[in-house]
PDB file of N, CA and C in Angstrom:
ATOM      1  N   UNK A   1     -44.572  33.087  21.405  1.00  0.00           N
ATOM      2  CA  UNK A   1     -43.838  31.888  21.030  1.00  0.00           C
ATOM      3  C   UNK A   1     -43.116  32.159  19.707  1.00  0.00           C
ATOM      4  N   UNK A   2     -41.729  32.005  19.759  1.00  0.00           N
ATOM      5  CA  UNK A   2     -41.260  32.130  18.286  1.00  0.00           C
ATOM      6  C   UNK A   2     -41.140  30.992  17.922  1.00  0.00           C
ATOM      7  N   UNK A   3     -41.348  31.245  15.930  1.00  0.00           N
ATOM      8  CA  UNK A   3     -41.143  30.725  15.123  1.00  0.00           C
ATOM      9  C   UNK A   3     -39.862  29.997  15.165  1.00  0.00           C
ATOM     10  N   UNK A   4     -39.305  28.598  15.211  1.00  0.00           N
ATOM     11  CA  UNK A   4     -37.627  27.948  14.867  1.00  0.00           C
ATOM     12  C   UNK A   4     -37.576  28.579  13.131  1.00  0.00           C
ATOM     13  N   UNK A   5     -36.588  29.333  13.178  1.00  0.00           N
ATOM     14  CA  UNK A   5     -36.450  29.032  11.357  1.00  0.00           C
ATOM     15  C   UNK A   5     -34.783  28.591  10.618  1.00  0.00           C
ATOM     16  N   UNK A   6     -34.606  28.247  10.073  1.00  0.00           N
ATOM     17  CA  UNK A   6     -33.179  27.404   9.472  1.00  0.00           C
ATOM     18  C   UNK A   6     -32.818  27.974   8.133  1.00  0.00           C
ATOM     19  N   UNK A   7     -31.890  28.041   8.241  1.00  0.00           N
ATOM     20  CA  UNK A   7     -30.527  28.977   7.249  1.00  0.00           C
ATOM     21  C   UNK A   7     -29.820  28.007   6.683  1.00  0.00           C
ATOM     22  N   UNK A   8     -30.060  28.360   5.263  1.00  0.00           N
ATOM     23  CA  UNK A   8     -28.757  27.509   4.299  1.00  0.00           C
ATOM     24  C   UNK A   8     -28.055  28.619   3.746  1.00  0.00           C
ATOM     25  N   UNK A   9     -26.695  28.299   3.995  1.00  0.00           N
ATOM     26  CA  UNK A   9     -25.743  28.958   3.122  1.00  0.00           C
ATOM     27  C   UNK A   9     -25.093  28.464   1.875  1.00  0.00           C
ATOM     28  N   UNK A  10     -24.931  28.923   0.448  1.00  0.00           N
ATOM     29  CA  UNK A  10     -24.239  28.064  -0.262  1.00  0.00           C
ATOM     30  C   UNK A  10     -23.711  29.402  -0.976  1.00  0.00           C
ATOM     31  N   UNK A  11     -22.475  28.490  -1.729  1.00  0.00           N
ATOM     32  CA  UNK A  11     -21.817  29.906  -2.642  1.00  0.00           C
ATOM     33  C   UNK A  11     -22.310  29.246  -4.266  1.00  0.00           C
ATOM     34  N   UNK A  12     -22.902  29.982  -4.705  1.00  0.00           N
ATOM     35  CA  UNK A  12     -23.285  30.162  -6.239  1.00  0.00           C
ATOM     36  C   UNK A  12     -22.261  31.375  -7.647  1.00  0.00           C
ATOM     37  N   UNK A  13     -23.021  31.211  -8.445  1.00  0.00           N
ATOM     38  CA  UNK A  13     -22.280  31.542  -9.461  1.00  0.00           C
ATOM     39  C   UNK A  13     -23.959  32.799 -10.190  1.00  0.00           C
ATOM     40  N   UNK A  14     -24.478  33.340  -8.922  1.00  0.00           N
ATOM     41  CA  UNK A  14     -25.929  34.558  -9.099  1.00  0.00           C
ATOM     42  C   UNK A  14     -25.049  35.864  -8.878  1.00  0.00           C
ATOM     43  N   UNK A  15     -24.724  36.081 -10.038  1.00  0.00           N
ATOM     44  CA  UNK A  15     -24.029  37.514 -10.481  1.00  0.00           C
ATOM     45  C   UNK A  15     -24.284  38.741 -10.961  1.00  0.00           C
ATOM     46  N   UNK A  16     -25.186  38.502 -11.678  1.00  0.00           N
ATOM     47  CA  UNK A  16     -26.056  39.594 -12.392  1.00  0.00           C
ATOM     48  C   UNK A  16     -27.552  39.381 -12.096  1.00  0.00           C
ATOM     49  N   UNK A  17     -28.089  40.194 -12.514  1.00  0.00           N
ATOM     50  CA  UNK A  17     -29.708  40.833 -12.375  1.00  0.00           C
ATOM     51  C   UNK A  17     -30.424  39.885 -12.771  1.00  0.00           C
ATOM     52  N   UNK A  18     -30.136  39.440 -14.573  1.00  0.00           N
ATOM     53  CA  UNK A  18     -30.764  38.285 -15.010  1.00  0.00           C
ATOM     54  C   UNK A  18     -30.841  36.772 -14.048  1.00  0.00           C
ATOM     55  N   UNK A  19     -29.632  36.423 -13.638  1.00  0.00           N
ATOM     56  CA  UNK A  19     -29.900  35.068 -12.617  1.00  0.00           C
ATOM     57  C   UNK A  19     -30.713  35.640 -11.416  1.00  0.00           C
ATOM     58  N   UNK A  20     -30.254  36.863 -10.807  1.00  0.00           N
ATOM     59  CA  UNK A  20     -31.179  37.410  -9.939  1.00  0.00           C
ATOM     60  C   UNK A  20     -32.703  36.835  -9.664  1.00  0.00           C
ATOM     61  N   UNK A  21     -32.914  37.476 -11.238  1.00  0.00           N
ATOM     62  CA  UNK A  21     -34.581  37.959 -11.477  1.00  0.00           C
ATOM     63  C   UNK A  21     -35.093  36.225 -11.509  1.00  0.00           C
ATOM     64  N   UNK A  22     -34.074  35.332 -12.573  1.00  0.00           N
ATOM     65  CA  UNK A  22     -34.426  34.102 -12.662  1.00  0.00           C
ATOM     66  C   UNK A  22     -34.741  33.141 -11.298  1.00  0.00           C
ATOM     67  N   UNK A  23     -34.027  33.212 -10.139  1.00  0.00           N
ATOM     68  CA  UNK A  23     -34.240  33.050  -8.807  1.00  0.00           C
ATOM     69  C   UNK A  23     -34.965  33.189  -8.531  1.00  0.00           C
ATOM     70  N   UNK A  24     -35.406  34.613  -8.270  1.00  0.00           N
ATOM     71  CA  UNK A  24     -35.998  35.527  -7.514  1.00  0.00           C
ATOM     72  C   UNK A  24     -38.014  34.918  -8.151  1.00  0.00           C
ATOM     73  N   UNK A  25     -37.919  34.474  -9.210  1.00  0.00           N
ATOM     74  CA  UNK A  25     -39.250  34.032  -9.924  1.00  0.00           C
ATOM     75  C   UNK A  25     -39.288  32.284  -9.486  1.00  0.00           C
ATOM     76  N   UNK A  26     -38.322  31.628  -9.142  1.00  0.00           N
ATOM     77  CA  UNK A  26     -38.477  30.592  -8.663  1.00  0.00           C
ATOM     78  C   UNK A  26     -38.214  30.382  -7.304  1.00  0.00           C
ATOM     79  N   UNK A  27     -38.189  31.374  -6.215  1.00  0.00           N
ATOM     80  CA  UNK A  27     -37.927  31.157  -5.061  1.00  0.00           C
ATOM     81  C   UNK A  27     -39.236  31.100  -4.674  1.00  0.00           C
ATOM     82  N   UNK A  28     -39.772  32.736  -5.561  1.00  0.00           N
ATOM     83  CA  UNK A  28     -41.147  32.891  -5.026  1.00  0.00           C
ATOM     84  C   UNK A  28     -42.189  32.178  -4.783  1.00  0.00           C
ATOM     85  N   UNK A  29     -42.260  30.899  -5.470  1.00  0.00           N
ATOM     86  CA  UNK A  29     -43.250  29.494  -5.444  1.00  0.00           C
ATOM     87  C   UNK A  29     -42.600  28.428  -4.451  1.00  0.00           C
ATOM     88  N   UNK A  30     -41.997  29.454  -3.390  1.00  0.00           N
ATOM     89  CA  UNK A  30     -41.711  28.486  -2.455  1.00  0.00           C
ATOM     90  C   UNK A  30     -41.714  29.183  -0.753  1.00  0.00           C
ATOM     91  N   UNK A  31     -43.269  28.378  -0.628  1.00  0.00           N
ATOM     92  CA  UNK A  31     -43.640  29.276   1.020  1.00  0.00           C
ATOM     93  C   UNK A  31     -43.070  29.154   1.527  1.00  0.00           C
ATOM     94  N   UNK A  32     -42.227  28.018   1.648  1.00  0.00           N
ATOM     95  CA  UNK A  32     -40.986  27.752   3.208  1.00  0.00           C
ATOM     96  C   UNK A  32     -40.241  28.801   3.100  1.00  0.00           C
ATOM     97  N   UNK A  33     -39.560  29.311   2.066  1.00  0.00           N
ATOM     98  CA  UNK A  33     -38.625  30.330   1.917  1.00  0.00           C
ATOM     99  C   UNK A  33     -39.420  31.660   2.366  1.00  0.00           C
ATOM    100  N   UNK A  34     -38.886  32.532   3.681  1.00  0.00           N
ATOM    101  CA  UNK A  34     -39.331  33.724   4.230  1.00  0.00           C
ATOM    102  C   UNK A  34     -38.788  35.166   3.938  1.00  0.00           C
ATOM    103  N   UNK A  35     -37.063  34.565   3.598  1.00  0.00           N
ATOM    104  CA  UNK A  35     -36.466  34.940   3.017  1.00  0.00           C
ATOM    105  C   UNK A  35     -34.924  34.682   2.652  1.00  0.00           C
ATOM    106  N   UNK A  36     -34.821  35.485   1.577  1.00  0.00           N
ATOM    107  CA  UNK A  36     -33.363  34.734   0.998  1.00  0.00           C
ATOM    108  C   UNK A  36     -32.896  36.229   0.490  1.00  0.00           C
ATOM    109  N   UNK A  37     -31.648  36.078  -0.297  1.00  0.00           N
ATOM    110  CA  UNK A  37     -30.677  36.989  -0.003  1.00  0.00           C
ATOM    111  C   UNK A  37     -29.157  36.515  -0.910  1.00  0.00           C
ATOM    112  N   UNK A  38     -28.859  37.174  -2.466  1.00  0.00           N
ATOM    113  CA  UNK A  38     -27.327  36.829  -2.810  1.00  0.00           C
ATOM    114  C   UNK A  38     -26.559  37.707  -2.338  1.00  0.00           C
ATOM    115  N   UNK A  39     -25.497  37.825  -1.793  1.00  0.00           N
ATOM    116  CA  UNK A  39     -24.393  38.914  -1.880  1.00  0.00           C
ATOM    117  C   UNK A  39     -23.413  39.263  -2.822  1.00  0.00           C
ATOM    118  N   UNK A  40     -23.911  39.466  -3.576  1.00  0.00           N
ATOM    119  CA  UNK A  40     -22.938  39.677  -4.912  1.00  0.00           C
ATOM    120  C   UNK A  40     -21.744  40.989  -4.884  1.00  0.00           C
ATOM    121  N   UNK A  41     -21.491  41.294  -4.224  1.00  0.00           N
ATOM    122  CA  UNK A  41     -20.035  41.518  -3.261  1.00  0.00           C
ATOM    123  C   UNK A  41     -19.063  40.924  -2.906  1.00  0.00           C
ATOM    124  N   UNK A  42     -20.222  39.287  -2.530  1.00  0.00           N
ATOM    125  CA  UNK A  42     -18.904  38.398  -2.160  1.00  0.00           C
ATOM    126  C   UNK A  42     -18.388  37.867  -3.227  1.00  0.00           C
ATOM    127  N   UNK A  43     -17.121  37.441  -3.209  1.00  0.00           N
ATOM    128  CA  UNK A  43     -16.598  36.562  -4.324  1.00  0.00           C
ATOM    129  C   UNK A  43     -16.888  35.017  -4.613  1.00  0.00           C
ATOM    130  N   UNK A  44     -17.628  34.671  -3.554  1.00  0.00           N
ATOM    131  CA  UNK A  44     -18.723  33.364  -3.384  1.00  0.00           C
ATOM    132  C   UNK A  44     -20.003  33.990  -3.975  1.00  0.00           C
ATOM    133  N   UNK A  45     -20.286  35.223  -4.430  1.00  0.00           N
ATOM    134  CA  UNK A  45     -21.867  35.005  -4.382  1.00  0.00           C
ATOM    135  C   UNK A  45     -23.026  34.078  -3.600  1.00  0.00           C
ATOM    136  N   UNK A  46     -22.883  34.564  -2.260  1.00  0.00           N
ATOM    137  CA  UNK A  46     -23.276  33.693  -1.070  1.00  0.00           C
ATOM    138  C   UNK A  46     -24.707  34.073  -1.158  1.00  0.00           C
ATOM    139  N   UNK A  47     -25.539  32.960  -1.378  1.00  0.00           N
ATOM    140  CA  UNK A  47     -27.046  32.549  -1.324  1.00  0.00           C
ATOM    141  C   UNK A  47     -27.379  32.393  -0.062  1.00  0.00           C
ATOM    142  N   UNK A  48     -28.153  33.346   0.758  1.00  0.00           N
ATOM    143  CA  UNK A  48     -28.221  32.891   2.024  1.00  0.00           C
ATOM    144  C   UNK A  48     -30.354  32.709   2.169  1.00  0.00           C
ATOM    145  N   UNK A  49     -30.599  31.694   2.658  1.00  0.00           N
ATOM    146  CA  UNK A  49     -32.075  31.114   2.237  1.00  0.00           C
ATOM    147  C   UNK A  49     -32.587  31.126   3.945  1.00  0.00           C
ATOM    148  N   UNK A  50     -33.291  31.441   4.369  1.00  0.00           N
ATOM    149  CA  UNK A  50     -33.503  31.475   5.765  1.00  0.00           C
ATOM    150  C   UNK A  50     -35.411  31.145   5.316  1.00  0.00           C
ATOM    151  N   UNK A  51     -35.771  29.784   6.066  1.00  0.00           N
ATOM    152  CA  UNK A  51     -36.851  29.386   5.757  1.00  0.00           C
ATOM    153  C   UNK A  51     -37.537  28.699   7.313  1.00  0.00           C
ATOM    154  N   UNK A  52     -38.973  28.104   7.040  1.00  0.00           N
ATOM    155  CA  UNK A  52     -39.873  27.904   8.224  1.00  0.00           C
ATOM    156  C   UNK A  52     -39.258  26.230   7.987  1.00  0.00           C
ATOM    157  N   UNK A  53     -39.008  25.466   7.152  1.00  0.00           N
ATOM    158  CA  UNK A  53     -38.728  24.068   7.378  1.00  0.00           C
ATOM    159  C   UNK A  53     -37.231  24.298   7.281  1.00  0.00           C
ATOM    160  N   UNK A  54     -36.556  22.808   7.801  1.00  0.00           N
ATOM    161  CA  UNK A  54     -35.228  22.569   7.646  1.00  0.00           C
ATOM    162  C   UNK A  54     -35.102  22.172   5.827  1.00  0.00           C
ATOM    163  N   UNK A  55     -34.061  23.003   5.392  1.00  0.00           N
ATOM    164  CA  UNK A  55     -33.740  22.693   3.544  1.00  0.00           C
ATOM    165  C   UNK A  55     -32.831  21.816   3.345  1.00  0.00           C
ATOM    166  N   UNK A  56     -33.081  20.838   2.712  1.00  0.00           N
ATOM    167  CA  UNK A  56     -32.267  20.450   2.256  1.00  0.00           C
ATOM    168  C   UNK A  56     -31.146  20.741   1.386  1.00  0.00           C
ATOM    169  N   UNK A  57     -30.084  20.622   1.503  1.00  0.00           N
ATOM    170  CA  UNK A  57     -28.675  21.728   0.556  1.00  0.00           C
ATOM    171  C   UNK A  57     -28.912  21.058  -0.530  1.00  0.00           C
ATOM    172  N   UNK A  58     -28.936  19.785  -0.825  1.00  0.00           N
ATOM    173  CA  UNK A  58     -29.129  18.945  -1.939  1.00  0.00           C
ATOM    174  C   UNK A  58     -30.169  19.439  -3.217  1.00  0.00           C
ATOM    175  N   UNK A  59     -31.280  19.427  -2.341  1.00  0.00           N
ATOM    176  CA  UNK A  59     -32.841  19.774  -3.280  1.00  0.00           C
ATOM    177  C   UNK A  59     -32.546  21.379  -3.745  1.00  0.00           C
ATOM    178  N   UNK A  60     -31.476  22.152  -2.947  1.00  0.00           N
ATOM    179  CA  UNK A  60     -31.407  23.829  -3.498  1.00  0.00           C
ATOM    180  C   UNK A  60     -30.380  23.428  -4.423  1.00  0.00           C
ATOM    181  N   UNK A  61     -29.404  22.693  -4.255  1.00  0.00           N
ATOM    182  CA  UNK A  61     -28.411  22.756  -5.348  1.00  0.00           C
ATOM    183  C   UNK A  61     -28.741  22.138  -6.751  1.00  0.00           C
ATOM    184  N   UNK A  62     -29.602  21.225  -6.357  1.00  0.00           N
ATOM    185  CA  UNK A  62     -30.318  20.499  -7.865  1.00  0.00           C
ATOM    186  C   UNK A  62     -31.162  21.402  -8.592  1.00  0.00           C
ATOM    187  N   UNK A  63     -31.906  22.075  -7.588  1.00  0.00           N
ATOM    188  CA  UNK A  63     -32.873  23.358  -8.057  1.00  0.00           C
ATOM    189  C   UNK A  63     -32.084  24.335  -9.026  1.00  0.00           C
ATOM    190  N   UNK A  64     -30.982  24.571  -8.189  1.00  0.00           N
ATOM    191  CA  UNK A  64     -29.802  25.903  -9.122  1.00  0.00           C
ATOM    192  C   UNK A  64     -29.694  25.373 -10.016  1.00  0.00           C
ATOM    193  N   UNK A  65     -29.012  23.871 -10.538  1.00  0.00           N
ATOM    194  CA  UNK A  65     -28.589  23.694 -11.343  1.00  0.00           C
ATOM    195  C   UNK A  65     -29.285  23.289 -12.632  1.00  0.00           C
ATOM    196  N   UNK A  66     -30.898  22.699 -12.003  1.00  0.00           N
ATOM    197  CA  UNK A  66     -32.348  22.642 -13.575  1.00  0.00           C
ATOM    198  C   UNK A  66     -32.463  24.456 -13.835  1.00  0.00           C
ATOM    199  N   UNK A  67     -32.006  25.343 -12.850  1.00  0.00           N
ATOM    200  CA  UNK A  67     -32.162  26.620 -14.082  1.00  0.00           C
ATOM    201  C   UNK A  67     -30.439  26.841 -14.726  1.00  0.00           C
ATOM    202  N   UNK A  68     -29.752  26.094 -14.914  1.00  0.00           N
ATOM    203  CA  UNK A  68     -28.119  26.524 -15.310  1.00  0.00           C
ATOM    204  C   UNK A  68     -27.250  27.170 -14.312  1.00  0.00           C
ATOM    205  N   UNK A  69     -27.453  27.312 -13.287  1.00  0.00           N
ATOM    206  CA  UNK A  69     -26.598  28.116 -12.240  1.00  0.00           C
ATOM    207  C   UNK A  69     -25.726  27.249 -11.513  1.00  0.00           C
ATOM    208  N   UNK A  70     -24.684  27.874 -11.092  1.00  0.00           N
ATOM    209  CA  UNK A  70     -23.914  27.264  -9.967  1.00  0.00           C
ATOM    210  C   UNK A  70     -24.062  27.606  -8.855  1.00  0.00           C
ATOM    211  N   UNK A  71     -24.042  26.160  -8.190  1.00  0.00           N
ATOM    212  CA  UNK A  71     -25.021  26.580  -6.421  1.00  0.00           C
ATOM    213  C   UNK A  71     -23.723  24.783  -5.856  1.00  0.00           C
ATOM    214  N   UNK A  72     -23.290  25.185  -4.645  1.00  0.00           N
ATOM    215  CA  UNK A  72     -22.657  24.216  -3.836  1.00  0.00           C
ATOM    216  C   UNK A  72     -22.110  24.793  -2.835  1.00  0.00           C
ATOM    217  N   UNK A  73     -21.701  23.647  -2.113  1.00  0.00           N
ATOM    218  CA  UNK A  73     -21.219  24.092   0.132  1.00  0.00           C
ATOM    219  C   UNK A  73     -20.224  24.939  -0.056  1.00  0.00           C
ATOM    220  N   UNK A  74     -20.096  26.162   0.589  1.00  0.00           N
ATOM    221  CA  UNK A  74     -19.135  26.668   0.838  1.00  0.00           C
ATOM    222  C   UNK A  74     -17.915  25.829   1.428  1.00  0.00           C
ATOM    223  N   UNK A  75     -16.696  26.187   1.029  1.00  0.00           N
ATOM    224  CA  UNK A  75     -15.480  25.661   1.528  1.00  0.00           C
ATOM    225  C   UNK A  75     -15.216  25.869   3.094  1.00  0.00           C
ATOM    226  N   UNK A  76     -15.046  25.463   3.756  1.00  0.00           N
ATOM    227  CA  UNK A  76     -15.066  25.444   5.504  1.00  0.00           C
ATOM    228  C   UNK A  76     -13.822  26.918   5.561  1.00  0.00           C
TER     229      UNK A  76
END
């Protein structure tokens, strides 16, 4: 039986190592998250969060923004 699991995409402003690492220490206190992923290649710096519950985009973007980061919906 598989697991359902749900994907948020958002484009952020996680550019360097330091926001990286800063993430990367607050994702970790979060079991739903199985895994996640910036692409800092892209020119979105695309946050891609693939978790066991459905995420709310809201509660990740408020999250980005109590550590100083920029986190919101990609443009269609």
């Amino acid at each position: 039986m598989s697991l359902l699991m749900h994907v948020l995409v958002l484009k952020t402003n996680i550019d360097n190592e330091q926001k990286l690492n800063t993430v990367n220490a607050r994702f970790d206190t979060i079991p739903q998250f199985k895994e996640w992923s910036v692409d800092q290649e892209d020119i979105d710096n695309v946050l891609r969060i693939v978790s066991t519950e459905k995420i709310n985009k809201s509660d990740v973007i408020d999250l980005l923004d109590s550590m100083n980061l920029l986190c919101e919906e990609l443009a269609e």
